[in-house]
N, C-alpha and C. Protein backbone atom coordinates (compact mmCIF):
# COMPACT_ATOMS: atom_id res chain seq x y z
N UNK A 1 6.01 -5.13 24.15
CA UNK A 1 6.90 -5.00 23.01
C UNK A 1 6.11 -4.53 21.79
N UNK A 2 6.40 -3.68 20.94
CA UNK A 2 5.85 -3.34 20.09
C UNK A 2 6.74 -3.49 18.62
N UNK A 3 5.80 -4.29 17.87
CA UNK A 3 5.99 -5.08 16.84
C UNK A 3 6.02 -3.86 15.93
N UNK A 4 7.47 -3.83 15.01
CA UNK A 4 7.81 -2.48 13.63
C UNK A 4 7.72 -2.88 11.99
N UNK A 5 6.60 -2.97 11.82
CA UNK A 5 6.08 -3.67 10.40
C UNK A 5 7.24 -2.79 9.35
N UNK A 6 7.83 -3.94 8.28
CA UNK A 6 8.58 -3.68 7.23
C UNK A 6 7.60 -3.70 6.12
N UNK A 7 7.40 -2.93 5.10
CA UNK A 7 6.52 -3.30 3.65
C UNK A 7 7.75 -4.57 2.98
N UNK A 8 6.39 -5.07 2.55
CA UNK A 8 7.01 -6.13 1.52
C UNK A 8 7.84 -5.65 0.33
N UNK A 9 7.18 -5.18 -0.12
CA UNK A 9 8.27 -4.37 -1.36
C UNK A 9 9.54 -3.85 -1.04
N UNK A 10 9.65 -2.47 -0.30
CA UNK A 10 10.80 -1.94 -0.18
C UNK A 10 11.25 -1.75 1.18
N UNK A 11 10.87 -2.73 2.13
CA UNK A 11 11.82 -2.65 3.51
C UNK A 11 11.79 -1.82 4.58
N UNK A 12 10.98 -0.88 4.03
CA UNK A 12 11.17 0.33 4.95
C UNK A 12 9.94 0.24 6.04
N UNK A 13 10.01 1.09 7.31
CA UNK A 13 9.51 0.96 8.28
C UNK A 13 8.20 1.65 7.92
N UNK A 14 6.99 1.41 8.24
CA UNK A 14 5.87 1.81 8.06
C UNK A 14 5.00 2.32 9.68
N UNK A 15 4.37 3.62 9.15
CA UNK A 15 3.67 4.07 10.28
C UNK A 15 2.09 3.41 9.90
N UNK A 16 1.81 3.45 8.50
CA UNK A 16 0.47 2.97 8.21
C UNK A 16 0.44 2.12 7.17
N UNK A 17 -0.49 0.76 7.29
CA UNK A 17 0.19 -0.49 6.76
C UNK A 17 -1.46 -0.83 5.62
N UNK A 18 -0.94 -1.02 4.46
CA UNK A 18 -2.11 -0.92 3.60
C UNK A 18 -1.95 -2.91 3.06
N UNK A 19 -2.82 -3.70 2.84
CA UNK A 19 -2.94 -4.81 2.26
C UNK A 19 -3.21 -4.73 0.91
N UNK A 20 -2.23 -5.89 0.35
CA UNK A 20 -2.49 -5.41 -1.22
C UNK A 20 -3.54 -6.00 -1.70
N UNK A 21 -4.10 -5.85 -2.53
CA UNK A 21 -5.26 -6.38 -3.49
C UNK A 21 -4.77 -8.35 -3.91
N UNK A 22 -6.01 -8.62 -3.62
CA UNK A 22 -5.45 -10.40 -3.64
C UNK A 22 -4.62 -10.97 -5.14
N UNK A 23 -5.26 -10.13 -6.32
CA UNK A 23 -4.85 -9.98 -7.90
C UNK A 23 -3.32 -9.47 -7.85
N UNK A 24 -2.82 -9.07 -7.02
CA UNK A 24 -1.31 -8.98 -6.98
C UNK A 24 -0.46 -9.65 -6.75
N UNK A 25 -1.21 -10.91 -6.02
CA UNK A 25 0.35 -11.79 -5.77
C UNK A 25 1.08 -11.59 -5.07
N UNK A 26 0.62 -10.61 -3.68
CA UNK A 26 1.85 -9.93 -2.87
C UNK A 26 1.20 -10.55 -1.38
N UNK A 27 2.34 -11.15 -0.70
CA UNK A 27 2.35 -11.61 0.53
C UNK A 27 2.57 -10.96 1.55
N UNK A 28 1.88 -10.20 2.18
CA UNK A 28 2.41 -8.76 2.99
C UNK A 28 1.92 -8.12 3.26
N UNK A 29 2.56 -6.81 3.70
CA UNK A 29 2.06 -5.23 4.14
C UNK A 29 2.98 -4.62 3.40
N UNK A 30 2.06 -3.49 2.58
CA UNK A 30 2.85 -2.65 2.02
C UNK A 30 2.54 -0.87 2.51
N UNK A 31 3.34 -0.07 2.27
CA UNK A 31 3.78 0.92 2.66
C UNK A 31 2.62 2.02 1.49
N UNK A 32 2.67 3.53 2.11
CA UNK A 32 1.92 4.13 1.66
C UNK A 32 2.04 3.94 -0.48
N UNK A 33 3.30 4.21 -0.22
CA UNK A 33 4.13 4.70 -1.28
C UNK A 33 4.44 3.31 -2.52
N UNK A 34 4.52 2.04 -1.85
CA UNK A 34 4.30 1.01 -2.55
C UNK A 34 3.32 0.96 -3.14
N UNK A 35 1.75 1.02 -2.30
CA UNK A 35 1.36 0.54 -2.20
C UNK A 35 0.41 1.41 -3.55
N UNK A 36 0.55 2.83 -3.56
CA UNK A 36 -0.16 3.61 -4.72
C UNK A 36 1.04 3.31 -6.29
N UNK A 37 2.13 2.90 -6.01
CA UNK A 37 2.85 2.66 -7.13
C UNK A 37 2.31 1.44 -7.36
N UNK A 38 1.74 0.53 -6.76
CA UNK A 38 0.90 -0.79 -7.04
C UNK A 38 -0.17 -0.39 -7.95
N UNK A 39 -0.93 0.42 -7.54
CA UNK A 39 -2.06 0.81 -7.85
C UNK A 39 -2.33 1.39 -9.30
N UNK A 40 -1.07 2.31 -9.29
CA UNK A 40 -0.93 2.87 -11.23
C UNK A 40 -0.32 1.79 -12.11
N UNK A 41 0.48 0.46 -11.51
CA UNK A 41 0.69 -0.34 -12.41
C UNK A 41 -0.46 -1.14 -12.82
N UNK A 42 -0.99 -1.49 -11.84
CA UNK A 42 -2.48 -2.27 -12.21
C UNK A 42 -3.60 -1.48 -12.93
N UNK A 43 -4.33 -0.32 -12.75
CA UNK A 43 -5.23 0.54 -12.53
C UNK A 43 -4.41 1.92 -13.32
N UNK A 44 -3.66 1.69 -14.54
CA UNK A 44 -3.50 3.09 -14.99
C UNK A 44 -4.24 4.40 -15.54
N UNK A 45 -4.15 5.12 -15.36
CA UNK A 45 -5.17 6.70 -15.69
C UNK A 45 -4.95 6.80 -14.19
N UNK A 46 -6.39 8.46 -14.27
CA UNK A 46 -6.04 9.42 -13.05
C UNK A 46 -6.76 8.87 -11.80
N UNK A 47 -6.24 9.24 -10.85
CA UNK A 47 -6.85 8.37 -9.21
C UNK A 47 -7.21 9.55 -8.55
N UNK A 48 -8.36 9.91 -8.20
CA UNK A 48 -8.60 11.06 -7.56
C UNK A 48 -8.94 10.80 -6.37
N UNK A 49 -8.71 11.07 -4.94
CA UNK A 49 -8.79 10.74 -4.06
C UNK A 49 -9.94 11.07 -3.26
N UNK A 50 -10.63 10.71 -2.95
CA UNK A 50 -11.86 11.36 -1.97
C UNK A 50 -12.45 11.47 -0.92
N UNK A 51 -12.61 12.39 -0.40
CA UNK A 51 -12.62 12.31 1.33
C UNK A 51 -13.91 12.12 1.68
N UNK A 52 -14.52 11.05 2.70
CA UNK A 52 -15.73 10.45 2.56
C UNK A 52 -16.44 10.71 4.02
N UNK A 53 -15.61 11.73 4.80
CA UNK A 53 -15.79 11.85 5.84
C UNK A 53 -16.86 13.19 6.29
N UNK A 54 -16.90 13.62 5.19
CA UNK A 54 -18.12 15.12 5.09
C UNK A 54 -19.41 14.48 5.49
């Protein structure tokens, strides 16, 4: 049986499941899209992303 993780925030079905930061207060798995709207409320200015795999 394969278990279909919901994000805590907004319900929706997740293919890739991110843990929130312990300073949030959030009990869960959150979703890509939560989980960077988490991120500019806490952490505002620019987030540049970087690929570490070179």
């Amino acid at each position: 049986m394969i278990k279909e993780f919901k994000c805590t925030i907004c319900g929706q079905a997740m293919d890739q499941k991110y843990l929130p930061m312990k300073n949030w207060n959030i009990d869960g798995l959150l979703c890509g899209k939560c989980y960077s709207k988490k991120i500019f409320e806490h952490y505002p200015g620019k987030h540049v992303r970087v690929n570490t795999s070179d």
